[in-house]
C-alpha atoms as a PDB file:
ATOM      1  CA  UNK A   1       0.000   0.000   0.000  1.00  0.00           C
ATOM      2  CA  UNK A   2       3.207   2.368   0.911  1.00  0.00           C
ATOM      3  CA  UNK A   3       4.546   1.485  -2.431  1.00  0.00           C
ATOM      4  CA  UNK A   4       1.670   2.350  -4.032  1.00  0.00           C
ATOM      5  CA  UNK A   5       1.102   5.991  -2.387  1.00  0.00           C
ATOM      6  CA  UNK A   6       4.919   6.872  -3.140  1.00  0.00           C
ATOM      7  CA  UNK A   7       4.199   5.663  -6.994  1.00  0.00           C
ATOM      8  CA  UNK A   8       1.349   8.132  -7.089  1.00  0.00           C
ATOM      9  CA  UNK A   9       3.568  10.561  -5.205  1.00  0.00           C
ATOM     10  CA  UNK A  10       6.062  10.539  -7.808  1.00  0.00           C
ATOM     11  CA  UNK A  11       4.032  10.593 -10.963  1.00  0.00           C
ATOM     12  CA  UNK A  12       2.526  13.918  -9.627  1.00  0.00           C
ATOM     13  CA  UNK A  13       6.169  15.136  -8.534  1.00  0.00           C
ATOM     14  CA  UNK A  14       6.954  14.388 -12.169  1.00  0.00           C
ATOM     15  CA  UNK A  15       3.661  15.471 -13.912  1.00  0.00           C
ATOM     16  CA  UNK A  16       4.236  18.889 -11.958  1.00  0.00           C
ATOM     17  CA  UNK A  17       8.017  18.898 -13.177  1.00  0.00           C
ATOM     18  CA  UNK A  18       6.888  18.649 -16.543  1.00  0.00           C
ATOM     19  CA  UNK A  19       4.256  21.161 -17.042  1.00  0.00           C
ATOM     20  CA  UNK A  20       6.750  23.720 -14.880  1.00  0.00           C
ATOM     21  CA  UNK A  21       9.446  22.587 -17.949  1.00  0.00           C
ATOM     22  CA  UNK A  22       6.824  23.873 -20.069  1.00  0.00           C
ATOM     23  CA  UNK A  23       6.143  27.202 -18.963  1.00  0.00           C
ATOM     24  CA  UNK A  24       7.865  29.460 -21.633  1.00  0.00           C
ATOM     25  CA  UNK A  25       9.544  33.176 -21.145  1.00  0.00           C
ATOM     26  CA  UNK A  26       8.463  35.815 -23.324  1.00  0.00           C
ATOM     27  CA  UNK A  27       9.379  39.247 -24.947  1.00  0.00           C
ATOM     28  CA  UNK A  28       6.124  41.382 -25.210  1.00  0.00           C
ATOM     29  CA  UNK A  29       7.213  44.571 -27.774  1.00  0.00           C
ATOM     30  CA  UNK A  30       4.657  47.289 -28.448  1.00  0.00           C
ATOM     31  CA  UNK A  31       5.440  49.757 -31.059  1.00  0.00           C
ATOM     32  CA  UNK A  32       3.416  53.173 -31.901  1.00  0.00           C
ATOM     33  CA  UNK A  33       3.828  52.349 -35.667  1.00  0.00           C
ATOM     34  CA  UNK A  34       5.543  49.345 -37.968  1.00  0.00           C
ATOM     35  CA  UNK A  35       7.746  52.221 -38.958  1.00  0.00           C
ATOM     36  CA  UNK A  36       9.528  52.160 -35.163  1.00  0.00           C
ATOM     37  CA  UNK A  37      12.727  50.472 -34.962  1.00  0.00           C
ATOM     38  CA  UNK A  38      11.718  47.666 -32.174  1.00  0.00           C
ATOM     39  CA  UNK A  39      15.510  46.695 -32.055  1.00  0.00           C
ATOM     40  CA  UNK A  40      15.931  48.276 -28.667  1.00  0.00           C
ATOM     41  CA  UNK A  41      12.807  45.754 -27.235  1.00  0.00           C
ATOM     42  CA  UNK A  42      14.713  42.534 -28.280  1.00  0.00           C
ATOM     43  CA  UNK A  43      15.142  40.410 -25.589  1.00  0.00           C
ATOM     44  CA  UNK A  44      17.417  36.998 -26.521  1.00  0.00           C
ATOM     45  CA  UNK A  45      17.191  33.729 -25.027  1.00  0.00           C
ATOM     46  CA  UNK A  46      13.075  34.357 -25.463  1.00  0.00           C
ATOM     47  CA  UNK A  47      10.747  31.455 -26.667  1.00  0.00           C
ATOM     48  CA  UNK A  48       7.948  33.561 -28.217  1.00  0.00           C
ATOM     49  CA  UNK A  49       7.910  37.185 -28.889  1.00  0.00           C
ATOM     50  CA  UNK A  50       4.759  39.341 -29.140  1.00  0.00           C
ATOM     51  CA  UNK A  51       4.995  42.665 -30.947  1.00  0.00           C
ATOM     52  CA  UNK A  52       1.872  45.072 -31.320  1.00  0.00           C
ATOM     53  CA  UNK A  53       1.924  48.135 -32.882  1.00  0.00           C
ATOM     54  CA  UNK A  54      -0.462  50.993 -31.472  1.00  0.00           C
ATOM     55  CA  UNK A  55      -0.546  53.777 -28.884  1.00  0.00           C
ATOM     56  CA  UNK A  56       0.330  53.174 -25.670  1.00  0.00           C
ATOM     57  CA  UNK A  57      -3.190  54.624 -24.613  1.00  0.00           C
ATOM     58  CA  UNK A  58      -5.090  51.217 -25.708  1.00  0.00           C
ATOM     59  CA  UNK A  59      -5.720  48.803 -22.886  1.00  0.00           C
ATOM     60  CA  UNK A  60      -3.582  45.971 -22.498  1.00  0.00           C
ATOM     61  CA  UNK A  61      -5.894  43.532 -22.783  1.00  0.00           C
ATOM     62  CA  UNK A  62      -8.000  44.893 -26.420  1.00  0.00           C
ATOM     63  CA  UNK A  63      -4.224  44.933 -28.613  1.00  0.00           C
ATOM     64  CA  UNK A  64      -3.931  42.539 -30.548  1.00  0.00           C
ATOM     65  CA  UNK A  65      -1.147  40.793 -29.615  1.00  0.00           C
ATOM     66  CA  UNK A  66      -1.648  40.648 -26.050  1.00  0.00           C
ATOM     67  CA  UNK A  67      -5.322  39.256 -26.325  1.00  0.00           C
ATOM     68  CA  UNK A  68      -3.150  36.198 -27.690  1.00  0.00           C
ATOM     69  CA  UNK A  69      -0.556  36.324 -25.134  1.00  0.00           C
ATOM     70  CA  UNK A  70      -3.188  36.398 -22.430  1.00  0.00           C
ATOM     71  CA  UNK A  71      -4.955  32.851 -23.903  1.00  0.00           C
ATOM     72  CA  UNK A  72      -1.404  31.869 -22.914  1.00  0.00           C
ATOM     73  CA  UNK A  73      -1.333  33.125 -20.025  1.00  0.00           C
ATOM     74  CA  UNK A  74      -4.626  31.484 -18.764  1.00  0.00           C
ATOM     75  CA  UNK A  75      -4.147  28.367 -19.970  1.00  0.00           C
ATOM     76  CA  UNK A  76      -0.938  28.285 -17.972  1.00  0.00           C
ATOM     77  CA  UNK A  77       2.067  28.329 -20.236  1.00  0.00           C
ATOM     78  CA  UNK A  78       3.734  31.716 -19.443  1.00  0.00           C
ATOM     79  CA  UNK A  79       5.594  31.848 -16.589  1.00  0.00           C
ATOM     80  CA  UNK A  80       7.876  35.451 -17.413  1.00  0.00           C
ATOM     81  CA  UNK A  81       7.305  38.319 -19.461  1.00  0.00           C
ATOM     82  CA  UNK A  82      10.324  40.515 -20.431  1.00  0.00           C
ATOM     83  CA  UNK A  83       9.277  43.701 -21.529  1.00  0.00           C
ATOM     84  CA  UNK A  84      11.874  46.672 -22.444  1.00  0.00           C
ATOM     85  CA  UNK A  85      10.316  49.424 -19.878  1.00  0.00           C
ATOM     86  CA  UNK A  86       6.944  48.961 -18.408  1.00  0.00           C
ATOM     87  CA  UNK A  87       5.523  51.650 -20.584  1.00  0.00           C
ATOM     88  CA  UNK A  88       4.847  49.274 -23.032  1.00  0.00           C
ATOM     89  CA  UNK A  89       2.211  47.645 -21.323  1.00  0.00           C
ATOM     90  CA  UNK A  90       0.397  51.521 -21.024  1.00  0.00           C
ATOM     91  CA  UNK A  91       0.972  54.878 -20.537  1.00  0.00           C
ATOM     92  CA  UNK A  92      -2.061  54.798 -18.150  1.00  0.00           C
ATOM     93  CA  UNK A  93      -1.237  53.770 -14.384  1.00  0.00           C
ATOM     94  CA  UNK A  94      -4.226  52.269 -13.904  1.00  0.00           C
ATOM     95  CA  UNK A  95      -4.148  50.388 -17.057  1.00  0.00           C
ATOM     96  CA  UNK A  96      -0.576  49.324 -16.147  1.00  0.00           C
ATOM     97  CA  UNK A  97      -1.500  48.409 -12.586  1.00  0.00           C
ATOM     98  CA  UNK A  98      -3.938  46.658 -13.817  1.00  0.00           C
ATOM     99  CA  UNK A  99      -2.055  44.614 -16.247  1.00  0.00           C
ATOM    100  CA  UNK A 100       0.834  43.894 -13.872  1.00  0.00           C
ATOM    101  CA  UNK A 101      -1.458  42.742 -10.940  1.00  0.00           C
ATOM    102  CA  UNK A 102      -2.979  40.464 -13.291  1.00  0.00           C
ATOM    103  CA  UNK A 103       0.234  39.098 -14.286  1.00  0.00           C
ATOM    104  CA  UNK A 104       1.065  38.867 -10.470  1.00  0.00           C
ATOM    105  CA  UNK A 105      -2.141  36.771 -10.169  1.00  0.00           C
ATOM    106  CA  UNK A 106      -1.539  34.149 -12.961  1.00  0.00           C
ATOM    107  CA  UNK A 107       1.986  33.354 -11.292  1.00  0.00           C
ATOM    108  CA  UNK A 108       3.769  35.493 -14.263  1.00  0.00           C
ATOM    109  CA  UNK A 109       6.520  37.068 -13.619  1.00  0.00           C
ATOM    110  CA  UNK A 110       6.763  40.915 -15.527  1.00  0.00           C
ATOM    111  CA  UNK A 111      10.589  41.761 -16.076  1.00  0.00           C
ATOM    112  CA  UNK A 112      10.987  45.135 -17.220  1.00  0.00           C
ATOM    113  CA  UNK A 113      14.671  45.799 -18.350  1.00  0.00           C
ATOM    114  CA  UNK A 114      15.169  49.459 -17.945  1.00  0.00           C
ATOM    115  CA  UNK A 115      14.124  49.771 -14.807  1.00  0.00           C
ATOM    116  CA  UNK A 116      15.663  46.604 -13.606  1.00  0.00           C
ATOM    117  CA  UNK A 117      12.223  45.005 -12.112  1.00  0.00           C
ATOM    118  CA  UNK A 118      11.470  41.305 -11.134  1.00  0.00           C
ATOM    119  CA  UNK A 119       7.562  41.460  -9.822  1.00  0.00           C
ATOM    120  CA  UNK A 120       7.993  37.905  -8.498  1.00  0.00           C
ATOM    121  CA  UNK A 121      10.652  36.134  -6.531  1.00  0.00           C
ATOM    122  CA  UNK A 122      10.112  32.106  -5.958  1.00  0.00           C
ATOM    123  CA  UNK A 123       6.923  33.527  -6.776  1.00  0.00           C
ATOM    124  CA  UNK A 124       6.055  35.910  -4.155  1.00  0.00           C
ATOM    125  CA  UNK A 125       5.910  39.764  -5.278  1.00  0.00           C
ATOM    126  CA  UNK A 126       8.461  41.507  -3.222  1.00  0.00           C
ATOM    127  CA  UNK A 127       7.488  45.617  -1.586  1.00  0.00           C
ATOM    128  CA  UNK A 128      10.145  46.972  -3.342  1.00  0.00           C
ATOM    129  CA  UNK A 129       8.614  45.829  -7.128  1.00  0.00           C
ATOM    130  CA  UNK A 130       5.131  46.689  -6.247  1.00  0.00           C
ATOM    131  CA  UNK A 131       6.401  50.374  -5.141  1.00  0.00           C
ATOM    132  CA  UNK A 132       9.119  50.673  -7.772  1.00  0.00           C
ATOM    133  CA  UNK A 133       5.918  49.806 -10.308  1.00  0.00           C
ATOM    134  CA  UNK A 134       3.507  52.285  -8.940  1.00  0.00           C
ATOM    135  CA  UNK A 135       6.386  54.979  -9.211  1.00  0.00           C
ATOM    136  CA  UNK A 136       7.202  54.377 -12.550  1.00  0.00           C
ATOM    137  CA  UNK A 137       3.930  53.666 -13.798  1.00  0.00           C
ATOM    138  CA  UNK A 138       3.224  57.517 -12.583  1.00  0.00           C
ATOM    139  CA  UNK A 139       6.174  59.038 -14.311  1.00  0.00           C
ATOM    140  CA  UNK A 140       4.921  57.243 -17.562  1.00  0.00           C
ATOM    141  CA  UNK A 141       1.577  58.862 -17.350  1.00  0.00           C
ATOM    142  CA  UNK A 142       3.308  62.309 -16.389  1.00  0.00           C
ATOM    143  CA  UNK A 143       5.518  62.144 -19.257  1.00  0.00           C
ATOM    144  CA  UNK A 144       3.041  61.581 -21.500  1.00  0.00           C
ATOM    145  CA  UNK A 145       1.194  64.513 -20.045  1.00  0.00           C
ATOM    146  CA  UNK A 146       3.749  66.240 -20.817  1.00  0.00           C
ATOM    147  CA  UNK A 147       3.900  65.303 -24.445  1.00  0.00           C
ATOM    148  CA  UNK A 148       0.616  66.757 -24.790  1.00  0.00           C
ATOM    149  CA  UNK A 149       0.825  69.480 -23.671  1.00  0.00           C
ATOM    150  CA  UNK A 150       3.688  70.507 -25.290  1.00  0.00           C
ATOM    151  CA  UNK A 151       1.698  69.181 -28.825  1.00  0.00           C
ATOM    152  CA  UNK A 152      -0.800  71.317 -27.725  1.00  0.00           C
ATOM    153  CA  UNK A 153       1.164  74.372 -27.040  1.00  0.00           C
ATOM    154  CA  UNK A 154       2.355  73.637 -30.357  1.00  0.00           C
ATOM    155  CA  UNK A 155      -1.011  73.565 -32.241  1.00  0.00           C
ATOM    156  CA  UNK A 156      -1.823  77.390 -30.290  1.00  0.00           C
ATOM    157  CA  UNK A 157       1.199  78.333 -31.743  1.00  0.00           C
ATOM    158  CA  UNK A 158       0.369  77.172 -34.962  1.00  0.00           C
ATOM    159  CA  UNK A 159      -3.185  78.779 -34.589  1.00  0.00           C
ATOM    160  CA  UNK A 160      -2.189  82.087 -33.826  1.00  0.00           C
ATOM    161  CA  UNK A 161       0.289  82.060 -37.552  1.00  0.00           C
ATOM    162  CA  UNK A 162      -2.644  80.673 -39.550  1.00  0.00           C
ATOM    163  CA  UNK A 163      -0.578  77.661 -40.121  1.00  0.00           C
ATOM    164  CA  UNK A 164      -2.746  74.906 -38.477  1.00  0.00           C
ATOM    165  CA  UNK A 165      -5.023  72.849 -40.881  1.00  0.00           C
ATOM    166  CA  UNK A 166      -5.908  69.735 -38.351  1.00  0.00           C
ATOM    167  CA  UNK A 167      -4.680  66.492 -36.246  1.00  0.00           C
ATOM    168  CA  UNK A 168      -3.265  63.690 -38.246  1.00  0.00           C
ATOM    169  CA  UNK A 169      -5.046  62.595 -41.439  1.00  0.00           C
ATOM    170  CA  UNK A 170      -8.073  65.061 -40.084  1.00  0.00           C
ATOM    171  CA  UNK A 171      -7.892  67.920 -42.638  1.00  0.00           C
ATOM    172  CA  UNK A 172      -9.876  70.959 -41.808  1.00  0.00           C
ATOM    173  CA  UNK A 173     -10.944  72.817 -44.694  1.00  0.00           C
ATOM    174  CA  UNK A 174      -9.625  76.258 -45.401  1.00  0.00           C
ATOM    175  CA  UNK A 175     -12.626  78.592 -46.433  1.00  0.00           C
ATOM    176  CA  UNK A 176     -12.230  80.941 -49.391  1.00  0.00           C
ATOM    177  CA  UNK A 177     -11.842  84.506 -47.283  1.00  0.00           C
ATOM    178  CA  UNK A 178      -9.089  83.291 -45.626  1.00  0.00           C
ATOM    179  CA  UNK A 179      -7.194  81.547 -48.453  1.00  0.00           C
ATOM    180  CA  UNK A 180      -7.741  84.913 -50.721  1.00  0.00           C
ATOM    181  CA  UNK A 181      -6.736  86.486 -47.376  1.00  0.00           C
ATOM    182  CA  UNK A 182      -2.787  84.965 -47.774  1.00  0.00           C
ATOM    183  CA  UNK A 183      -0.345  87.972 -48.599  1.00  0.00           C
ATOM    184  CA  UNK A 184       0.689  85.503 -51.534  1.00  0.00           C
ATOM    185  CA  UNK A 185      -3.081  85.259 -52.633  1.00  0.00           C
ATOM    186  CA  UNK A 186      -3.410  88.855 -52.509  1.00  0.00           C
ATOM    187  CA  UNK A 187       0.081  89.273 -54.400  1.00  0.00           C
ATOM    188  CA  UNK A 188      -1.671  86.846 -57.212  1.00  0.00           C
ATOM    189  CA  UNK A 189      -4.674  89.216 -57.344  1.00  0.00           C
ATOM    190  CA  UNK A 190      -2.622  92.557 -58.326  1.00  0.00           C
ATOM    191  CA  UNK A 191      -0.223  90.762 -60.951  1.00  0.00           C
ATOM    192  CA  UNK A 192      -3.801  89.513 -62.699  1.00  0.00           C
ATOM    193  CA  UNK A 193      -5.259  92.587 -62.234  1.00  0.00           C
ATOM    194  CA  UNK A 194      -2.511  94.188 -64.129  1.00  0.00           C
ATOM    195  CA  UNK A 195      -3.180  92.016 -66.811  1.00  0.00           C
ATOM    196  CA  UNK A 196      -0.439  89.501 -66.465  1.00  0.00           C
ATOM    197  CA  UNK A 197      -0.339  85.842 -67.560  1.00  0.00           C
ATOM    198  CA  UNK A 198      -1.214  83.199 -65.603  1.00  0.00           C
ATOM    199  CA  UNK A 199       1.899  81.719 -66.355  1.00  0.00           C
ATOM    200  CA  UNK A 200       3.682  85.156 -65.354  1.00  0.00           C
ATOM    201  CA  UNK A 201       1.811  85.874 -62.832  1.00  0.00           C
ATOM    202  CA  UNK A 202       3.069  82.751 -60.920  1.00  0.00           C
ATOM    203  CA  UNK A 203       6.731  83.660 -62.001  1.00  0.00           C
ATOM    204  CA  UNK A 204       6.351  87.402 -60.900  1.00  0.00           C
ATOM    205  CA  UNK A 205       4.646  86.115 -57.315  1.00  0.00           C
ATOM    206  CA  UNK A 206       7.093  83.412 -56.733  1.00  0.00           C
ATOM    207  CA  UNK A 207       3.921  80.878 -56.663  1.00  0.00           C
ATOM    208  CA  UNK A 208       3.096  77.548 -58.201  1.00  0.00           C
ATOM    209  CA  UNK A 209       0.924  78.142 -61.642  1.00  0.00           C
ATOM    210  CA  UNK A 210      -1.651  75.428 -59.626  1.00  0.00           C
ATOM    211  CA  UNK A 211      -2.125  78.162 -57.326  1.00  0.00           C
ATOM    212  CA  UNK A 212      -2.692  81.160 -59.460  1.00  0.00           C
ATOM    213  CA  UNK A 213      -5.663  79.421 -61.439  1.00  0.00           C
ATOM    214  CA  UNK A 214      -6.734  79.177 -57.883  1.00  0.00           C
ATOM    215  CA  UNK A 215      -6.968  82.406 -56.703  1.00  0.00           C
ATOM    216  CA  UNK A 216      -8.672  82.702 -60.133  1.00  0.00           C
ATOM    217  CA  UNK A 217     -11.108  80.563 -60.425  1.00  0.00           C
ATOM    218  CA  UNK A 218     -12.020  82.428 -56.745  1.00  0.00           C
ATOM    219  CA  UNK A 219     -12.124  85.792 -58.449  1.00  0.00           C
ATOM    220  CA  UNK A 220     -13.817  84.820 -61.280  1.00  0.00           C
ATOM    221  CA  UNK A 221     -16.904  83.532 -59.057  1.00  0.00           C
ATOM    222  CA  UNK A 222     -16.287  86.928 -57.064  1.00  0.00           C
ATOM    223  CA  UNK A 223     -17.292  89.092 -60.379  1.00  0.00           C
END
């Protein structure tokens, strides 16, 4: 009867071995665009790597790449994540709380290499980690804050020059009184008034012939 428990005792011990053997490490990348250079996020010695390309402002969980990671994860088979910095998992701290503490509670450990983080030791997450996360995961959010603003501050500026036309591939369109309003629009208007070519009028303005049948197409509708 003994013999029989320790048999049983051993094919778990073994069993358990094997599905620990199992467990895999792995590099999670996150790039705003393909363009990036991700060369920086390598990690070697990895045995699957995850790379998804979007803003750090989309939850962890809805990219692409780490809904697939996450299958992983909850059926068992990750055991580390190596990430370059922990923005990459968001540039929101509660989003990147979040993330990490559910990491924490499937057992997997989050390895960030910049800031030099282990979350989990023999599987236990240590003070230090959890306040070295929180810090960092503040800073993240601050920078990007910061980012922002100075975009913004850069769009005012742009504003107050007449040189801002929209966010992105948004392109607001410029009405007719203040594209006639241009000192090279008003420029075009005297040389044609005068009588000039439309061919010499864009030499004599220093403007792009495109341009000049522009301005008078716009004065033609005018009279």
């Amino acid at each position: 009867m003994f013999l029989h428990q320790d048999k049983n005792k051993h094919s778990i011990f073994v069993r358990t071995l094997k599905l620990e053997q199992m467990k895999m490490k792995v590099n999670y990348q996150r790039c705003s665009t393909k363009e990036q250079n991700n060369a920086r996020q390598v990690i070697q010695g990895m045995d699957r790597v995850f790379t998804d390309y979007c803003s750090g402002g989309i939850e962890f969980k809805k990219r692409d790449q780490a809904s697939k990671l996450i299958k992983l994860i909850e059926d068992g088979e990750v055991d580390e994540m190596h990430i370059d910095s922990l923005d990459r998992l968001g540039r929101n701290t509660i989003d990147m709380l979040n993330t990490i503490n559910y990491l924490t509670s499937k057992g997997v450990c989050v390895v960030s290499a910049k800031e030099g983080i282990r979350t989990l030791i023999d599987g236990v997450e240590t003070p230090i980690s959890k306040m070295m996360v929180g810090l960092m995961s503040t800073l993240a959010e601050f920078e990007l804050s910061k980012i922002k603003g100075r975009s913004m501050d850069g769009i005012a500026i742009a504003k107050e020059k007449g040189a801002y036309k929209g966010n992105g591939n948004v392109r607001v369109a410029e009405s007719v009184i203040e594209f006639m309003s241009k000192a090279s629009s008003k420029l075009i208007k005297k040389h044609l008034s005068q009588g000039h070519s439309l061919r010499t009028t864009a030499k004599l303005s220093d403007c792009s012939p495109g341009k000049v049948m522009k301005v008078k197409k716009y004065l033609d509708n005018i009279c």
